[in-house]
C-alpha atoms as a PDB file:
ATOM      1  CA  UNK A   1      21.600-157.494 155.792  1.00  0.00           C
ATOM      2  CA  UNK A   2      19.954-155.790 152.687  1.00  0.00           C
ATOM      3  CA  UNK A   3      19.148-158.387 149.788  1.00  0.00           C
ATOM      4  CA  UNK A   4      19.089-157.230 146.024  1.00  0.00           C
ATOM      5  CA  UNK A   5      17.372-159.421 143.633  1.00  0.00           C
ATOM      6  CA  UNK A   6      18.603-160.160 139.795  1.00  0.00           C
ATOM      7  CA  UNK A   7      17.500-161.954 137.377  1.00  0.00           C
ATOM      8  CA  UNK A   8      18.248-165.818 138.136  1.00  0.00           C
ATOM      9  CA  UNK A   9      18.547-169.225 136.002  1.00  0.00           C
ATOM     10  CA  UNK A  10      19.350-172.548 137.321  1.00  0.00           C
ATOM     11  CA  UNK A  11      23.036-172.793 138.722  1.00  0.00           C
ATOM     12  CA  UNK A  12      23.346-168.659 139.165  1.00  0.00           C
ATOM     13  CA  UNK A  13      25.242-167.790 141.896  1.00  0.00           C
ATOM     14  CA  UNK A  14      23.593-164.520 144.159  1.00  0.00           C
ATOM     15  CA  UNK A  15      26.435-162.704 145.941  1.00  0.00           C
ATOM     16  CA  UNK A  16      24.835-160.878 148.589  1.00  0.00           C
ATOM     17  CA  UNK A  17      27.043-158.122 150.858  1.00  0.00           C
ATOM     18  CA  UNK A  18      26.505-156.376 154.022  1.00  0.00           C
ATOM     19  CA  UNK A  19      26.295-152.870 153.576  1.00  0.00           C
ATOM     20  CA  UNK A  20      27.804-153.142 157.331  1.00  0.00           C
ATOM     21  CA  UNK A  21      30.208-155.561 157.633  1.00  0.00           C
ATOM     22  CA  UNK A  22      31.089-156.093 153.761  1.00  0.00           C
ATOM     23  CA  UNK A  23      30.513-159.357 155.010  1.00  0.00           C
ATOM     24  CA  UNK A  24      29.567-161.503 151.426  1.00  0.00           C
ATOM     25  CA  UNK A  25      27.181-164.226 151.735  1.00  0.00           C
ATOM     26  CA  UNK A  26      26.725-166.918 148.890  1.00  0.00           C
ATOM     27  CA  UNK A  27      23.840-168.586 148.113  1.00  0.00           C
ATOM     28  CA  UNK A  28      23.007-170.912 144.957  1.00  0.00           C
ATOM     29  CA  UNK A  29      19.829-169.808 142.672  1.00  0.00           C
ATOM     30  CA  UNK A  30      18.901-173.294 142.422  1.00  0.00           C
ATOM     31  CA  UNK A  31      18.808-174.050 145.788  1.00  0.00           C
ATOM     32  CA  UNK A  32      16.330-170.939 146.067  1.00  0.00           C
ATOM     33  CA  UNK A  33      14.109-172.537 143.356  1.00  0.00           C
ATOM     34  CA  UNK A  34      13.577-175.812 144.522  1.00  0.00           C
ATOM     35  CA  UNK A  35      13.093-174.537 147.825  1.00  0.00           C
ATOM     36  CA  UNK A  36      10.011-172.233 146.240  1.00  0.00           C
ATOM     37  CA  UNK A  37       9.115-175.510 144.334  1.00  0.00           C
ATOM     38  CA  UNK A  38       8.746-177.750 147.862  1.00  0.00           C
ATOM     39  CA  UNK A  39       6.553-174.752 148.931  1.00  0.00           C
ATOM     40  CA  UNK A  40       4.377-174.653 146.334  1.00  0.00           C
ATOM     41  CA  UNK A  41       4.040-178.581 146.267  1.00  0.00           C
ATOM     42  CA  UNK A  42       3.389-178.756 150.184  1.00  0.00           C
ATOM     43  CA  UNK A  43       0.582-175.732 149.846  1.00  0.00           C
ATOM     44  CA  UNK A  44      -1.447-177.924 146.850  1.00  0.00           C
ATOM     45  CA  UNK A  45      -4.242-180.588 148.990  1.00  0.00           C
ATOM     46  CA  UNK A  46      -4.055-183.929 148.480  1.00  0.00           C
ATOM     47  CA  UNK A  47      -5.509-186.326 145.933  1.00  0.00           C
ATOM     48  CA  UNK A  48      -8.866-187.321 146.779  1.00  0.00           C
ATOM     49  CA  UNK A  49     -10.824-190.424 146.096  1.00  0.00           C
ATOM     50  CA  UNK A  50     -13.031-191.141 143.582  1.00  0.00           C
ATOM     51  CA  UNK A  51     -16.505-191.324 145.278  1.00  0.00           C
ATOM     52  CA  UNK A  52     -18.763-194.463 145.185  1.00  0.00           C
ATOM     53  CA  UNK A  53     -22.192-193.895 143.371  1.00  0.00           C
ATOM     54  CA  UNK A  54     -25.035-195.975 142.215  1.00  0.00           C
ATOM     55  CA  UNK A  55     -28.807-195.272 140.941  1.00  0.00           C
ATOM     56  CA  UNK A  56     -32.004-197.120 142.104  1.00  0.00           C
ATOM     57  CA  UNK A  57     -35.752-197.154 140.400  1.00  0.00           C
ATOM     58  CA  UNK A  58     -37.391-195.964 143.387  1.00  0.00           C
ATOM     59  CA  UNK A  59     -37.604-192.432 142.810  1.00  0.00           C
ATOM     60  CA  UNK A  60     -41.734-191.830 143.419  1.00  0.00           C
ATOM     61  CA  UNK A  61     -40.813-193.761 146.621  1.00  0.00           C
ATOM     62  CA  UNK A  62     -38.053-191.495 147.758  1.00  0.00           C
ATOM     63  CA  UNK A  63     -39.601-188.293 146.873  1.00  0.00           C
ATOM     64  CA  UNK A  64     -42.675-188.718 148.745  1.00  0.00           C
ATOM     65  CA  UNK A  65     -40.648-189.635 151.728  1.00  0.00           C
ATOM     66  CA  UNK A  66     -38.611-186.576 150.978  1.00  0.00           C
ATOM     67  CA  UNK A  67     -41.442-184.626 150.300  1.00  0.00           C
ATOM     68  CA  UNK A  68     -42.534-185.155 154.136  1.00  0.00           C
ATOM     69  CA  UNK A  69     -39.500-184.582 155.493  1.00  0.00           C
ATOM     70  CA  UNK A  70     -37.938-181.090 156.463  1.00  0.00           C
ATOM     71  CA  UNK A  71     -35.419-178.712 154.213  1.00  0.00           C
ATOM     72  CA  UNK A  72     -35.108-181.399 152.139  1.00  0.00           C
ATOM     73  CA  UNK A  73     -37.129-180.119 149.008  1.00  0.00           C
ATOM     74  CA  UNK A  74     -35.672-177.186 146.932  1.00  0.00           C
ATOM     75  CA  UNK A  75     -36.372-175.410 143.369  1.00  0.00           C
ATOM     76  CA  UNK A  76     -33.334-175.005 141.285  1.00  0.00           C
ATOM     77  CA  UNK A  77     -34.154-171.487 139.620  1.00  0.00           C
ATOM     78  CA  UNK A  78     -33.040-171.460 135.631  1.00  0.00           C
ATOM     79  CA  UNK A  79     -29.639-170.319 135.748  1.00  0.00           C
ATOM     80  CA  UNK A  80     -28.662-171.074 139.329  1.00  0.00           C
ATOM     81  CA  UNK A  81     -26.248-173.123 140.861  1.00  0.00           C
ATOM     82  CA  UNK A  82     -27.457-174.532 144.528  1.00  0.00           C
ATOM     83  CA  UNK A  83     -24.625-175.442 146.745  1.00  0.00           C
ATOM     84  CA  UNK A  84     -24.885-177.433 149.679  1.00  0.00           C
ATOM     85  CA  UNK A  85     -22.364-176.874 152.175  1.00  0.00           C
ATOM     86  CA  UNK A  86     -21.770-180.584 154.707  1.00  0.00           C
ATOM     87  CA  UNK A  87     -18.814-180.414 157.283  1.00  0.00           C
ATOM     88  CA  UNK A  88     -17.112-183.631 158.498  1.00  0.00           C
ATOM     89  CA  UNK A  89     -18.354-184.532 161.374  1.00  0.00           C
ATOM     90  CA  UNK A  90     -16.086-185.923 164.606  1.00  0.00           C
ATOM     91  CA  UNK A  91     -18.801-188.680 164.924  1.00  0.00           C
ATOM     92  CA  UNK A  92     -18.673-189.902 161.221  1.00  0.00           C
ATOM     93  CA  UNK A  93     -16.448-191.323 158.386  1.00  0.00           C
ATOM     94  CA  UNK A  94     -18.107-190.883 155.520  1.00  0.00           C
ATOM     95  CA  UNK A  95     -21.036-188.660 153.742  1.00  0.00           C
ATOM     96  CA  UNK A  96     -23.646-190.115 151.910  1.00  0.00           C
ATOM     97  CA  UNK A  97     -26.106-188.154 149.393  1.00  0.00           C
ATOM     98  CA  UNK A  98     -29.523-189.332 147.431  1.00  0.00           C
ATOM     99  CA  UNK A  99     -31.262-186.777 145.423  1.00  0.00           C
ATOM    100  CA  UNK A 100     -34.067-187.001 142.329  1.00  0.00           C
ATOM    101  CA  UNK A 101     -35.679-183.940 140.493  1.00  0.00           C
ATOM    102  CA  UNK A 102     -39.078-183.752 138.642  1.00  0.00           C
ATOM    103  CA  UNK A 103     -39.394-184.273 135.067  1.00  0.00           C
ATOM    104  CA  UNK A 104     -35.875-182.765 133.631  1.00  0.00           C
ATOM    105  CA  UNK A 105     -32.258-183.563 134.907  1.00  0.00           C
ATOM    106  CA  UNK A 106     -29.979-181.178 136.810  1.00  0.00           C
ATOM    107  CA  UNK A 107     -25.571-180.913 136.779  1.00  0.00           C
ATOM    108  CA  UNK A 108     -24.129-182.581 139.861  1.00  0.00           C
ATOM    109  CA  UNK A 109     -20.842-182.699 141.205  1.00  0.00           C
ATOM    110  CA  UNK A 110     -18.843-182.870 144.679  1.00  0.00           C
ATOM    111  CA  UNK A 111     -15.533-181.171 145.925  1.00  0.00           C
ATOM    112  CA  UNK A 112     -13.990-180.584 149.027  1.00  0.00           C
ATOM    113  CA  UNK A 113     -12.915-177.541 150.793  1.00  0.00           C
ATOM    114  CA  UNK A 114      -9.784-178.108 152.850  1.00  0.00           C
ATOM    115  CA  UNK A 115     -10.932-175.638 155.804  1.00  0.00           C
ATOM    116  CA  UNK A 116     -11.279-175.918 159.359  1.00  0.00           C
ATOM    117  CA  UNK A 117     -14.661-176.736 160.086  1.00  0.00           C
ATOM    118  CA  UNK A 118     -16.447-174.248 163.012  1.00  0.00           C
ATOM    119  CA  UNK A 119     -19.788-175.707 162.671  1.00  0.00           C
ATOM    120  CA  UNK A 120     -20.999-179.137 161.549  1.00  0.00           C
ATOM    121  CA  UNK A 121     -24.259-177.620 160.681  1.00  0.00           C
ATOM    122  CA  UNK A 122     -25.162-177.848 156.616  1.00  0.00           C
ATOM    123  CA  UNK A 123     -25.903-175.172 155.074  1.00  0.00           C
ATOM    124  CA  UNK A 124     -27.382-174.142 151.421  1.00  0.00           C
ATOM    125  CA  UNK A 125     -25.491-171.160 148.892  1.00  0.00           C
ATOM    126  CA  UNK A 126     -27.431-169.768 146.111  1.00  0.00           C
ATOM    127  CA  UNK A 127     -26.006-168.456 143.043  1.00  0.00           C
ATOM    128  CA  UNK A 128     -25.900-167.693 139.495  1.00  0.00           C
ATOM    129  CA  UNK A 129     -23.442-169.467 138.072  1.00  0.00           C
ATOM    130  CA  UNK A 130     -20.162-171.013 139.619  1.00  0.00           C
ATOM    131  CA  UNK A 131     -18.169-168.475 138.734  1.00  0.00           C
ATOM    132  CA  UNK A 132     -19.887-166.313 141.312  1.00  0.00           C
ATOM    133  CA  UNK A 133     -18.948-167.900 144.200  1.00  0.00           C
ATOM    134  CA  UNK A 134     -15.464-167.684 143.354  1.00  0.00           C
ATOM    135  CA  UNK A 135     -15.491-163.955 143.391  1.00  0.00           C
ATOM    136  CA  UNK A 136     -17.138-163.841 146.297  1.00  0.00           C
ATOM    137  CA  UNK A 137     -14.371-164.808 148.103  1.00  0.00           C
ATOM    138  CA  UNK A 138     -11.628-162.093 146.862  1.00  0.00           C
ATOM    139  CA  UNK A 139      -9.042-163.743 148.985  1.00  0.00           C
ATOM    140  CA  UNK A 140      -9.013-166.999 147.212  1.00  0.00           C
ATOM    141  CA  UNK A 141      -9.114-165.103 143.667  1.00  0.00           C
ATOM    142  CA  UNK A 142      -5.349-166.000 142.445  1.00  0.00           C
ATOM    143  CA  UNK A 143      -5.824-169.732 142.778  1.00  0.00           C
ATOM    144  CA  UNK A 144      -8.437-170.333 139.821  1.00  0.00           C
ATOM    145  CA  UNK A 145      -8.008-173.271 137.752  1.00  0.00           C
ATOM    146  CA  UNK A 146     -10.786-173.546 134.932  1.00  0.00           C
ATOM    147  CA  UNK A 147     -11.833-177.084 134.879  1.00  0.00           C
ATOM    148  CA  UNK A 148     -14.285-177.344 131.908  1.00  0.00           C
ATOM    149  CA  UNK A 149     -18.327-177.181 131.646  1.00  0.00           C
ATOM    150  CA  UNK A 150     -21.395-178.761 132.823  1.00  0.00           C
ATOM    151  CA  UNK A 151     -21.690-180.845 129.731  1.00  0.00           C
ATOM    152  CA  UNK A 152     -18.130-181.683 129.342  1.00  0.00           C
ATOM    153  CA  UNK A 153     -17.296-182.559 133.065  1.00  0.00           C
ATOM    154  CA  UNK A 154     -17.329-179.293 135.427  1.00  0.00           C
ATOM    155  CA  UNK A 155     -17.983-175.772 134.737  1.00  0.00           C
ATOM    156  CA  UNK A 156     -16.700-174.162 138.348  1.00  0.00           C
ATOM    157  CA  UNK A 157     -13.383-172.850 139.138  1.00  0.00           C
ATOM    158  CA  UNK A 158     -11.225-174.428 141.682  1.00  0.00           C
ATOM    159  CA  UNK A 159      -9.499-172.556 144.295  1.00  0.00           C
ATOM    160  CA  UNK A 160      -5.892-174.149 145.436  1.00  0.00           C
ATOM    161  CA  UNK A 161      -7.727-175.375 148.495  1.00  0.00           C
ATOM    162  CA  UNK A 162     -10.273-177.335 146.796  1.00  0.00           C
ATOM    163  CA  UNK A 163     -10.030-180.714 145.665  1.00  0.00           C
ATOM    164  CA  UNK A 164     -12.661-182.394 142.930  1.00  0.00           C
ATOM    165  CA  UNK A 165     -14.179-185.459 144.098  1.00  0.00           C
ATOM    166  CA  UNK A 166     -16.690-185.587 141.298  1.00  0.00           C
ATOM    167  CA  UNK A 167     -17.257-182.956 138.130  1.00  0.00           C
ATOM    168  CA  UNK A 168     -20.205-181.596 137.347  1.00  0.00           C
ATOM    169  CA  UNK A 169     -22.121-183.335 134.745  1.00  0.00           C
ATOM    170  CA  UNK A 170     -25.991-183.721 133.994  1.00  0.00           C
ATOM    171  CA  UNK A 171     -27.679-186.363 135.509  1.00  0.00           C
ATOM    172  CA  UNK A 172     -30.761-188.013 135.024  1.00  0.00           C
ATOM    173  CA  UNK A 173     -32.355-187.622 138.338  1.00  0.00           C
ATOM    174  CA  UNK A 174     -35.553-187.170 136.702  1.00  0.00           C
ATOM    175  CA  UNK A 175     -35.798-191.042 136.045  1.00  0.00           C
ATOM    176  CA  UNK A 176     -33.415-193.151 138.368  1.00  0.00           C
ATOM    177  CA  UNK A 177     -32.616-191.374 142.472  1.00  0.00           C
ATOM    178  CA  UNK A 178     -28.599-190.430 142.079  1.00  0.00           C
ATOM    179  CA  UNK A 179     -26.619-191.953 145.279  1.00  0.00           C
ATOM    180  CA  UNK A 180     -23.218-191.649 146.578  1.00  0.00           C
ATOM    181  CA  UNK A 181     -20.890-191.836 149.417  1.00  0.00           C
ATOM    182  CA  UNK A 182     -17.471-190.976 149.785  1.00  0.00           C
ATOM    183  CA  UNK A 183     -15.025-191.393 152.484  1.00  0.00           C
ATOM    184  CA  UNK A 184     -13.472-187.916 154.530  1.00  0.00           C
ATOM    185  CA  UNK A 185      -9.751-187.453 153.665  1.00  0.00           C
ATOM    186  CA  UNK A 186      -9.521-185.399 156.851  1.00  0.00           C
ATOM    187  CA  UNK A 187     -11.180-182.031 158.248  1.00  0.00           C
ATOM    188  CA  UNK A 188     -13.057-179.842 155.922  1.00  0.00           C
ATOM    189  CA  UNK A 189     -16.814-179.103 154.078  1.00  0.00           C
ATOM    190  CA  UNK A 190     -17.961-181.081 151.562  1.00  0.00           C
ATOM    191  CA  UNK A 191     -19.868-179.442 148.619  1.00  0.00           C
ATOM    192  CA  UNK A 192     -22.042-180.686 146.456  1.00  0.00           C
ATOM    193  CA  UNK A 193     -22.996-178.645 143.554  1.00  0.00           C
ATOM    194  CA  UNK A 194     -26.748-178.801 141.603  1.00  0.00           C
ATOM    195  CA  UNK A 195     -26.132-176.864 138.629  1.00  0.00           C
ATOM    196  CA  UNK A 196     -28.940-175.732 136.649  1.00  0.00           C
ATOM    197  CA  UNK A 197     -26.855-172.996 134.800  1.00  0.00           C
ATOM    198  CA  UNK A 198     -27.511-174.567 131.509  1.00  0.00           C
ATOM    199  CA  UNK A 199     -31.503-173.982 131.858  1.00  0.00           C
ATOM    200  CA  UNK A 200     -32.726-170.779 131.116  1.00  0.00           C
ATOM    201  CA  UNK A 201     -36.019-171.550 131.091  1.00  0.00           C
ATOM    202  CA  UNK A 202     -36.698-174.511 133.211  1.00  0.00           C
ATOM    203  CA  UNK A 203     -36.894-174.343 136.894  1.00  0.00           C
ATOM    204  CA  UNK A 204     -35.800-177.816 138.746  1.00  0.00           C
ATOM    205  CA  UNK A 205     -37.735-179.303 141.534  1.00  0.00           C
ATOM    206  CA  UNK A 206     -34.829-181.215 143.790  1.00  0.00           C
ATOM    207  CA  UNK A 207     -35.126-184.021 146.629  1.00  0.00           C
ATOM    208  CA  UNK A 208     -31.901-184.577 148.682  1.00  0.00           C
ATOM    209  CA  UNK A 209     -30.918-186.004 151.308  1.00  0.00           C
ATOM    210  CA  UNK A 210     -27.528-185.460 153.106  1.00  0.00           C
ATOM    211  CA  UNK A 211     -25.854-187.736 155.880  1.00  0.00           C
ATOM    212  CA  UNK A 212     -22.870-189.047 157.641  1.00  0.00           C
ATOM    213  CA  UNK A 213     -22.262-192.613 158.384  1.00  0.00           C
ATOM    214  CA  UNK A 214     -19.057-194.060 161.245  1.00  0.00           C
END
């Protein structure tokens, strides 16, 4: 059966013929539409849950324990945005994060990338902005959504398979350690974004530490 499309508005009626039988069939515009709609609506993620977060005084503390520990001291170049890449784990329920910098503040923010995970190992992306990222993943290009800027909220664009847990805004890991922990909503990588886009010409010393919890 050969299909010609026309122009359509709610309630049309498409009369589509055979060019073999001349066997008409008769389908409803409308129908067509919502069906598209349901599509659409089952291929957007799920609302996620708002993380829980808290500060503590103890930051010359938790940097020199951080400082002895491995991979888990960084420099932030001016202009970069450092993205940390944490799979759910089978074993946990929940991923927890601490992090402080030295003497200026950095952006921070989490999402979640509704993919299957292959590895639970974590893993660290470098690049110059947020933007970047997105383009480096041509596939995903059509699904941008501009959410803002590192002052305002967020400054990276989200792909249709990302969900925001947290937007990116500055912090002031410079004088308090920045916690968190948020619960998985199901299979996927966590990232969590240290944006120092907004420096250009300050580097950022960073202390993290990333972990699951069951």
């Amino acid at each position: 059966m050969t299909k010609y499309r026309a122009p359509q508005g709610p309630g049309d009626i498409v009369m589509i013929q055979s060019e073999h039988t001349g066997a008409v069939d008769v389908l409803s515009a409308e129908l067509e539409t919502t069906d598209l709609l349901d599509e659409q609506r089952k291929a957007q993620p799920p609302p996620l849950a708002p993380p829980s977060t808290w500060t503590t005084c103890k930051i010359r503390e938790f940097k020199a324990k951080m400082g002895k520990e491995k991979n888990a001291q960084m420099v932030v170049k001016r202009g970069e945005v450092v993205t940390v890449r944490v799979p759910t784990h089978p074993n946990g329920k929940r991923v927890c994060w601490e992090f402080a910098t030295d003497d200026y503040d950095i952006g921070f923010g989490v999402y979640f990338d509704w993919t299957p995970v292959t590895s639970t190992a974590i893993t660290v992306q470098v690049s110059e902005s947020s933007d970047e990222e997105d383009e480096e993943e041509e596939d995903e290009i059509e699904g941008l959504t501009p959410v803002g800027d590192v002052e305002r909220g967020s400054k990276s664009y989200l792909r249709n398979r990302y969900g925001e847990i947290m937007p990116v805004y500055r912090r002031d890991s410079h004088r308090d350690v920045q916690a968190g922990t948020h619960d998985y909503p199901g299979e996927g990588i966590y990232l969590l974004k240290f944006d120092n886009s907004y420096s250009l010409l300050r580097n950022k010393t960073l202390f993290f530490h990333v972990y699951y919890t069951s």
